[in-house]
Protein backbone atom coordinates (compact mmCIF):
# COMPACT_ATOMS: atom_id res chain seq x y z
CA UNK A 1 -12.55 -14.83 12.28
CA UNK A 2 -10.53 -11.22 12.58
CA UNK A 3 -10.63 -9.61 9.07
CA UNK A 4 -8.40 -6.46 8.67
CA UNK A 5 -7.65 -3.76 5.31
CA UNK A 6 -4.17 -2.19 4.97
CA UNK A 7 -5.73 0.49 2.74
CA UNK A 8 -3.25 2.99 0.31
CA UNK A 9 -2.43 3.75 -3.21
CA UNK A 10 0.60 1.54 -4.01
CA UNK A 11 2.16 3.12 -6.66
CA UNK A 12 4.41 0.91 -6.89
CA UNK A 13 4.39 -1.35 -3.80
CA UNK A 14 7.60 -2.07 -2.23
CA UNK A 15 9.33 -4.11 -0.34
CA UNK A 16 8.78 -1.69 2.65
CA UNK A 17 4.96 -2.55 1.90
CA UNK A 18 5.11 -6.53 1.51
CA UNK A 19 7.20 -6.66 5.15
CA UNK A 20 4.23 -4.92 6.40
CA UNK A 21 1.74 -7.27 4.78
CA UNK A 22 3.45 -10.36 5.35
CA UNK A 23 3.33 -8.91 8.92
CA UNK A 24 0.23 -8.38 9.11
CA UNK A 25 -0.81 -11.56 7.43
CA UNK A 26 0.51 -13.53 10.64
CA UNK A 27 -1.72 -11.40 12.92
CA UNK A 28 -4.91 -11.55 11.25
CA UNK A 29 -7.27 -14.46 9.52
CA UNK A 30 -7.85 -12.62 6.36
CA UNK A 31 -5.81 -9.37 5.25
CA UNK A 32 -7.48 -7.23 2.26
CA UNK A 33 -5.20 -5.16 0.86
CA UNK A 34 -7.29 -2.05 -0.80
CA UNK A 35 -5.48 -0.27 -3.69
CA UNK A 36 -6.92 3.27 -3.52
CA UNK A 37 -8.02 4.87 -7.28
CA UNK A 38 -6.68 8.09 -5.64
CA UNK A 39 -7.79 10.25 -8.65
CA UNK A 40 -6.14 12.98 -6.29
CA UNK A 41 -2.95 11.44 -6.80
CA UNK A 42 -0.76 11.52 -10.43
CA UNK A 43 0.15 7.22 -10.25
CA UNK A 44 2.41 5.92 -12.60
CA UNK A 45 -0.01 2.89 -12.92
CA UNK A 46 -3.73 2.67 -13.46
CA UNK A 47 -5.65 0.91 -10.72
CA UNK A 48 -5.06 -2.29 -12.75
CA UNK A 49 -1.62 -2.53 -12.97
CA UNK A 50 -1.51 -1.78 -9.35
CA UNK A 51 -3.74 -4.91 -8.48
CA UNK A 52 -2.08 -7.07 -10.51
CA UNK A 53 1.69 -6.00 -9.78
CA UNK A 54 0.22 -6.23 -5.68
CA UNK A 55 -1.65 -9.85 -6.92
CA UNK A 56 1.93 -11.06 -8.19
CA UNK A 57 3.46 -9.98 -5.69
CA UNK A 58 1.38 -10.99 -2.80
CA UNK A 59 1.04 -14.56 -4.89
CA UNK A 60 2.02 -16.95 -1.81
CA UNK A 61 -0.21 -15.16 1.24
CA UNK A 62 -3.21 -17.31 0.78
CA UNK A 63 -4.95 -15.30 3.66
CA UNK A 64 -4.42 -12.16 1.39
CA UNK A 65 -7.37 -10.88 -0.87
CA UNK A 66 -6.21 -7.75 -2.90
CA UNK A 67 -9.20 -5.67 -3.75
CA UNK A 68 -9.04 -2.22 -5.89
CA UNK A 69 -11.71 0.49 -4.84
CA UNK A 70 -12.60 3.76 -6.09
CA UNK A 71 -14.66 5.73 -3.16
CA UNK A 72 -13.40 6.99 0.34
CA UNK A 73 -11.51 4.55 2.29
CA UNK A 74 -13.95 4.68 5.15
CA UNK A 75 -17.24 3.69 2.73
CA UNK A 76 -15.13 0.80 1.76
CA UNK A 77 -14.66 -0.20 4.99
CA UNK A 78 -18.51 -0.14 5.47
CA UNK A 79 -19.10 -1.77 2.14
CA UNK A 80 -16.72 -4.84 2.92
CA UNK A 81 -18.16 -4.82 6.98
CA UNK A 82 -13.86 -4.19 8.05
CA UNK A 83 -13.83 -2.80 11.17
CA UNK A 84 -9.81 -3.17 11.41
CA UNK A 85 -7.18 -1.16 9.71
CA UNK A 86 -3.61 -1.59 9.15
CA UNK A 87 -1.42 1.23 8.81
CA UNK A 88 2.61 1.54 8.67
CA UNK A 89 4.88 4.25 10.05
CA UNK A 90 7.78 4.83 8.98
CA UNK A 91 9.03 8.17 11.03
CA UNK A 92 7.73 10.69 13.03
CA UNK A 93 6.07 12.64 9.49
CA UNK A 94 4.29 9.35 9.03
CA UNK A 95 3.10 9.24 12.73
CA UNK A 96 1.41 12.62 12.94
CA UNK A 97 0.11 11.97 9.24
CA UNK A 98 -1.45 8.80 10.37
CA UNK A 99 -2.56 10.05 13.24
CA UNK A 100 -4.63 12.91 11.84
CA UNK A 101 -6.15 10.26 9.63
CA UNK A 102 -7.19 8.11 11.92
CA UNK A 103 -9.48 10.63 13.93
CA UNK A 104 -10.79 11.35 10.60
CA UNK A 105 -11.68 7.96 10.27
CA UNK A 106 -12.58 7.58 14.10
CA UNK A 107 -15.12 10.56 13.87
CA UNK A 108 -17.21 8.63 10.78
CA UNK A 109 -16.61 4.98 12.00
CA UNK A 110 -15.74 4.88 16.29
CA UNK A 111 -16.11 1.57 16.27
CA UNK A 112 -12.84 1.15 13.81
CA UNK A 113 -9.88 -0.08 15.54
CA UNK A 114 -6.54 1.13 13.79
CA UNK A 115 -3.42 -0.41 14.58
CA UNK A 116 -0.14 0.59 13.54
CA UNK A 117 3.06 -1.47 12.65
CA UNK A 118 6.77 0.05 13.13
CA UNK A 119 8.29 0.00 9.54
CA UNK A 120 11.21 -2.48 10.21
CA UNK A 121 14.80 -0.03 10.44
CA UNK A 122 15.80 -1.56 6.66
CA UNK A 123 12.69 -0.30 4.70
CA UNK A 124 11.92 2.83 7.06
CA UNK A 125 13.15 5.79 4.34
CA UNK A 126 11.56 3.58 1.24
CA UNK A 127 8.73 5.32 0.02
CA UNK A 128 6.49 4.65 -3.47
CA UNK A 129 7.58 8.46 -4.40
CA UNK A 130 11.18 7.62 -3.39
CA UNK A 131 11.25 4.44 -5.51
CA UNK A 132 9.71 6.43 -9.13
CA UNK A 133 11.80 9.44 -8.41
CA UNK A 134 15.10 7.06 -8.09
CA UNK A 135 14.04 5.06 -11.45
CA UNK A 136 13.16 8.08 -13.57
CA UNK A 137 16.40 9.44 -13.12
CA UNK A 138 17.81 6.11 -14.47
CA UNK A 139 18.82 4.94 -10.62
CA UNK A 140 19.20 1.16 -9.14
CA UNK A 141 16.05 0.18 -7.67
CA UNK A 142 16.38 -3.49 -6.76
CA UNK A 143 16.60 -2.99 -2.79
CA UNK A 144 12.78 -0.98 -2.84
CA UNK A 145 11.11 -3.06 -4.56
CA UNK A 146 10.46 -7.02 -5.76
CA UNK A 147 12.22 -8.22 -8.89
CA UNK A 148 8.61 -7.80 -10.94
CA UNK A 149 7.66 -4.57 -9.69
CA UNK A 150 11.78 -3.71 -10.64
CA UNK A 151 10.40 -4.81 -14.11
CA UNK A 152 7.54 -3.00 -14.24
CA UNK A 153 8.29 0.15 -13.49
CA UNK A 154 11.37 0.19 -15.53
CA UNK A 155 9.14 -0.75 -18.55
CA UNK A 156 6.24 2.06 -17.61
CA UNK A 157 9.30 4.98 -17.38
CA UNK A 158 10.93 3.82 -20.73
CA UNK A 159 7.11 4.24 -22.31
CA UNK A 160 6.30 7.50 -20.52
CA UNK A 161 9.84 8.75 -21.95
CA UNK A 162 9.33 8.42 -25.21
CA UNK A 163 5.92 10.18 -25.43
């Protein structure tokens, strides 16, 4: 059986993300998708939210297990025995990102194969930041994201704004 992770923070995960996913789903037995903490990061969501927004959306991949995890990417890997990692690129920004990450990884895990999937043309400028940046400022979302995730971070903005 050929396990794989598709690690990152999804804050909110968009559609750009789930085309990748379902993608990926098709190539491998079993898919985890690992929501990062990312206590680094500012999310909109708590880790939570994130794996249940991700759960709901990711409802009808039954080879799909969505797991949320709290240490360095490359412990979980060795915690869950992965040794298979999905990772999207969008651009040329995304490819020398990615690939600086992945000798990180490489130099702690060699054994870790990391293959990379060409954002299709549609969802290639879609970004999480893009997507929370467009809705705080009151902007149409619906194309970057699913319907529920639409929902949700509509509702999280309109509770952030009136603290």
């Amino acid at each position: 059986m050929t396990n794989a992770v598709f690690p990152g923070t999804f804050d909110p995960i968009t559609l750009g993300h789930v085309d990748l996913i379902q993608r990926a789903s098709r190539i491998f037995n079993h898919l985890t998708v690992a929501i990062a903490e990312s206590s680094s990061k500012k999310t909109m969501f708590s880790l939570s939210e994130r794996i249940e927004l991700t759960k709901s959306v990711l409802s009808d991949l039954d080879n799909v297990e969505i797991i949320g995890y709290s240490n360095l990417t490359i412990d979980f890997l060795k915690e869950q025995q992965i040794d298979i990692m999905v990772r999207g690129l969008r651009n040329i920004i995304d490819y020398e990102y990615e690939q600086q990450l992945a000798n990180a990884y490489l130099s702690q895990l060699p054994h870790l194969e990391i293959i990379f999937l060409n954002t299709k043309l549609n969802y290639s400028y879609i970004s999480s930041t893009i997507v929370k940046d467009i809705a705080s400022h009151n902007g149409n979302i619906e194309q970057y994201v699913p319907p529920e995730v639409k929902s949700a971070v509509i509702d999280k903005i309109k509770k952030l704004q009136k603290k």
